[in-house]
C-alpha atoms as a PDB file:
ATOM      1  CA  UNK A   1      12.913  -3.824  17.614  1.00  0.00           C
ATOM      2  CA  UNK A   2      10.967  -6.286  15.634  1.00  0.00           C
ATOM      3  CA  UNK A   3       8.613  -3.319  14.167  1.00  0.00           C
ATOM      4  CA  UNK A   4      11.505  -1.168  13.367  1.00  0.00           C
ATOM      5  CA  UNK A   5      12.634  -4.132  11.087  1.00  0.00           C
ATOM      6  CA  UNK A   6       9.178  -4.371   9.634  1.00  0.00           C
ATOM      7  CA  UNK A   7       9.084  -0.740   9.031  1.00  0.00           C
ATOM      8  CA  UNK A   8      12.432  -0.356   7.400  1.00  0.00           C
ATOM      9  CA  UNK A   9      11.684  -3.988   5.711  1.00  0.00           C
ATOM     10  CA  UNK A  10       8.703  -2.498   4.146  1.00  0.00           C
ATOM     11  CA  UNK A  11      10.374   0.832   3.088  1.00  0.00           C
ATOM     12  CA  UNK A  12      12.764  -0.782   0.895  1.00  0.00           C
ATOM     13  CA  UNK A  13      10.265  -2.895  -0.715  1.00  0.00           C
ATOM     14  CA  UNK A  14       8.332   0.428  -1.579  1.00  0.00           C
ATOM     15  CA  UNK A  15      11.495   1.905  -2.458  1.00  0.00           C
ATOM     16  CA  UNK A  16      12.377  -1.204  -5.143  1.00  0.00           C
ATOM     17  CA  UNK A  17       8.664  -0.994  -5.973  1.00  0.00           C
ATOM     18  CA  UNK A  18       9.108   2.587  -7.062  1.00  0.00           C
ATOM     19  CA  UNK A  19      11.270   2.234  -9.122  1.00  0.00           C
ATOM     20  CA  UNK A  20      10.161  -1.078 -10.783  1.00  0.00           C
ATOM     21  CA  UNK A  21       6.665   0.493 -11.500  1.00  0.00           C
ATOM     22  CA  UNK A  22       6.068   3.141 -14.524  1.00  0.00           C
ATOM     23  CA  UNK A  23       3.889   5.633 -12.711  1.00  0.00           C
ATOM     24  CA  UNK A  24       4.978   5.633  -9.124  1.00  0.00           C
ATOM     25  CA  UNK A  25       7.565   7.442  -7.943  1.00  0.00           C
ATOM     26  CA  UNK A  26       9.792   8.121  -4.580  1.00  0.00           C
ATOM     27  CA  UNK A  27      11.849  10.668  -3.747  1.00  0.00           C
ATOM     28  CA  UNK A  28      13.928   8.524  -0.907  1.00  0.00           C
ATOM     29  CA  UNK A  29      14.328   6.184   1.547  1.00  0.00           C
ATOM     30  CA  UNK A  30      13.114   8.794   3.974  1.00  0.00           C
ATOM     31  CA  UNK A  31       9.762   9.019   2.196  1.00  0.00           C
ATOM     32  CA  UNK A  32       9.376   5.404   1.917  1.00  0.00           C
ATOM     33  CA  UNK A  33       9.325   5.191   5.337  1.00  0.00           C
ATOM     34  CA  UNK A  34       6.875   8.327   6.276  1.00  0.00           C
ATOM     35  CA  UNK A  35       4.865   6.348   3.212  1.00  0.00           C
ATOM     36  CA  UNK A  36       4.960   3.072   5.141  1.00  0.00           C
ATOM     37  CA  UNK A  37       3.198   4.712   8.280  1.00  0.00           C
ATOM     38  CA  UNK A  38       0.743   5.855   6.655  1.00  0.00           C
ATOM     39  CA  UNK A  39      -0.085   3.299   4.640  1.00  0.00           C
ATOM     40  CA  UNK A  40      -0.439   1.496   7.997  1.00  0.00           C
ATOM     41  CA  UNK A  41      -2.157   4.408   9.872  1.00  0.00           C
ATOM     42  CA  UNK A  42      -4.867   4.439   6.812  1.00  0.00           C
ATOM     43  CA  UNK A  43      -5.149   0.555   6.807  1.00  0.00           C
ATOM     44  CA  UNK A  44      -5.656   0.489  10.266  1.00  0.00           C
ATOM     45  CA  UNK A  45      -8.668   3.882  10.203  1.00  0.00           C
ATOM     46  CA  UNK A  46      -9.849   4.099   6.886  1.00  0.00           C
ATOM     47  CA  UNK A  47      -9.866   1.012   4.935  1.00  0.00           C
ATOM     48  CA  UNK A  48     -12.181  -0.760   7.854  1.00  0.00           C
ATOM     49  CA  UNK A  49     -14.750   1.642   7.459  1.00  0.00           C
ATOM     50  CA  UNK A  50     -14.474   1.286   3.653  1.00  0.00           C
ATOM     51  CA  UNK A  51     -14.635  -2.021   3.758  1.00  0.00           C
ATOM     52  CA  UNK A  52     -17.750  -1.650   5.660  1.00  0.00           C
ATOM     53  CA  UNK A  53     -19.484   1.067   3.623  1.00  0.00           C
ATOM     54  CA  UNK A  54     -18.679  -0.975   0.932  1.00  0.00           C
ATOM     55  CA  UNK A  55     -20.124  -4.557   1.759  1.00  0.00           C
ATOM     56  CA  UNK A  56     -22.642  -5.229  -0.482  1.00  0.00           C
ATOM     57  CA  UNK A  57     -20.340  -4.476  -4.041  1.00  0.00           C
ATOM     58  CA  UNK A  58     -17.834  -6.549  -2.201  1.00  0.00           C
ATOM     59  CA  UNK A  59     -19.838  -8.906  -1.888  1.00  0.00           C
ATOM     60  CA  UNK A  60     -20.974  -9.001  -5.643  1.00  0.00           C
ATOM     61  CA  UNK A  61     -17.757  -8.888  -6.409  1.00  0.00           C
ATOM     62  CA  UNK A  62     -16.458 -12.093  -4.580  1.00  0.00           C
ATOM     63  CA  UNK A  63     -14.181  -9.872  -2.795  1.00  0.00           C
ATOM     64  CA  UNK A  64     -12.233  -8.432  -5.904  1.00  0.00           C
ATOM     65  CA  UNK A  65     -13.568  -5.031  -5.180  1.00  0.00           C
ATOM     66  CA  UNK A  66     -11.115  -5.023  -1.985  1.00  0.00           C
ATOM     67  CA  UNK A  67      -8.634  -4.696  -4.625  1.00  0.00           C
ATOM     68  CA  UNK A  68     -10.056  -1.034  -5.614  1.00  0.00           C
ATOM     69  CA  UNK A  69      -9.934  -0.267  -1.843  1.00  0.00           C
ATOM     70  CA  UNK A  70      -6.540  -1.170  -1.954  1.00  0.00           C
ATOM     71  CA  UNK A  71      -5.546   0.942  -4.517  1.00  0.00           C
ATOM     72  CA  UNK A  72      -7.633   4.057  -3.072  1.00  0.00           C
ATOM     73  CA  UNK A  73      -5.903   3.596  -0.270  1.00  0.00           C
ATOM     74  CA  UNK A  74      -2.468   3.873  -2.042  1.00  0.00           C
ATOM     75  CA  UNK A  75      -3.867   7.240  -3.886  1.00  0.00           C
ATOM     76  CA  UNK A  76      -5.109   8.564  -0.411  1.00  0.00           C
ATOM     77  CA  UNK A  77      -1.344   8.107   0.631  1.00  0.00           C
ATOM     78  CA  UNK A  78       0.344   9.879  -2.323  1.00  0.00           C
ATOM     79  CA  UNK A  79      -2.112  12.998  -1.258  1.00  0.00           C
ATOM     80  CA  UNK A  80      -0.363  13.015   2.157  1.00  0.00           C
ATOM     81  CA  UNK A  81       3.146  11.371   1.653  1.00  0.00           C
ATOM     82  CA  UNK A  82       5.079  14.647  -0.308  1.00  0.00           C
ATOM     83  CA  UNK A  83       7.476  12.460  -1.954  1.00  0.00           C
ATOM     84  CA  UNK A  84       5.232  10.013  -2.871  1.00  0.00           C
ATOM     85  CA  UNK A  85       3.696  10.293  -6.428  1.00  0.00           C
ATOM     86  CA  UNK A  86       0.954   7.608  -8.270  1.00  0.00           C
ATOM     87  CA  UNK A  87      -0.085   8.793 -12.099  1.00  0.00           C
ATOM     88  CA  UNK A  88      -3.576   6.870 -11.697  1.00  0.00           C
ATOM     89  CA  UNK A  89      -5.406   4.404 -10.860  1.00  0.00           C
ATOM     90  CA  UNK A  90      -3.402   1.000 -12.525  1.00  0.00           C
ATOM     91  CA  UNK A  91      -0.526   1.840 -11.190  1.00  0.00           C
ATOM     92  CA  UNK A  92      -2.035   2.334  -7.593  1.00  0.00           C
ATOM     93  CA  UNK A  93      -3.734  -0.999  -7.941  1.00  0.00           C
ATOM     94  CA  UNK A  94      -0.205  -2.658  -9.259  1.00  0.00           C
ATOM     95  CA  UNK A  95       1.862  -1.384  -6.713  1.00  0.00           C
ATOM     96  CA  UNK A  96      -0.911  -2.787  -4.084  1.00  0.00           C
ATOM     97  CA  UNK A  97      -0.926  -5.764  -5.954  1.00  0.00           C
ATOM     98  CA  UNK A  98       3.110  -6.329  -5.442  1.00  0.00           C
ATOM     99  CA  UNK A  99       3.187  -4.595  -1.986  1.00  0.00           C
ATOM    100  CA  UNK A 100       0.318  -7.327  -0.631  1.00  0.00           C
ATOM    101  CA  UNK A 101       2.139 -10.191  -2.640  1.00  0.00           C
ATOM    102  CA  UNK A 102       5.680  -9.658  -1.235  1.00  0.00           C
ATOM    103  CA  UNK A 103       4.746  -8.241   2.191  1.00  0.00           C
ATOM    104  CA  UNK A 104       3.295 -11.865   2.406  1.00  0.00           C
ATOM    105  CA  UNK A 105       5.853 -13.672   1.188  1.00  0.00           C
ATOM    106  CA  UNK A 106       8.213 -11.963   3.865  1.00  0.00           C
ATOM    107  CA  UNK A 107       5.556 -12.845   6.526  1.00  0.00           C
ATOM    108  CA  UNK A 108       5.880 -16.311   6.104  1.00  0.00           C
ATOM    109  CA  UNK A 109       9.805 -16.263   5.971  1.00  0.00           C
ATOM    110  CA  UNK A 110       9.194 -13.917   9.106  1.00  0.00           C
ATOM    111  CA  UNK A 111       7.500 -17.093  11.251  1.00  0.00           C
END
């Protein structure tokens, strides 16, 4: 029950995310959600092994190139996710940026 909240938690933030950020844009609630599991299939099989490929810019990077990964990851998603669209690269990386920042702030109000 606790991961249906999460899920549906998650879909209204990228629904309110949507629609706060020029160049991403949802066609419903029942998108957000079929976004949301992707998003988490592709964090949980792709970004790993991007994360590993990409070590050694990482690393040069102090870790900001996780960022890009981030945002790739978000542009992998619109490919799949038909209701789902991203006009480039900033606003992929923004809407990561916000996603991360408030999907943590509901984390700690979650414990």
């Amino acid at each position: 029950m606790r991961l249906i909240i999460r899920f549906i938690g998650s879909a209204m933030v990228v629904s309110v995310l949507a629609a706060v950020i020029p160049g991403i844009s949802i066609s419903g609630f029942g998108s957000a959600l079929f976004l949301v599991v992707v998003l988490t299939i592709l964090n949980l099989l792709v970004k790993p092994i991007l994360v590993l490929l990409t070590i050694p810019v990482t690393l040069l990077t102090f870790g900001l190139f996780l960022l890009v990964i981030n945002a790739v990851i978000i542009l992998m998603a619109s490919g799949v996710v038909v209701g789902f669209r991203v006009d480039g690269f900033v606003p992929a990386l923004l809407f990561s940026l916000a996603n991360s920042a408030i999907s943590y702030l509901l984390s700690l109000a979650d414990n």
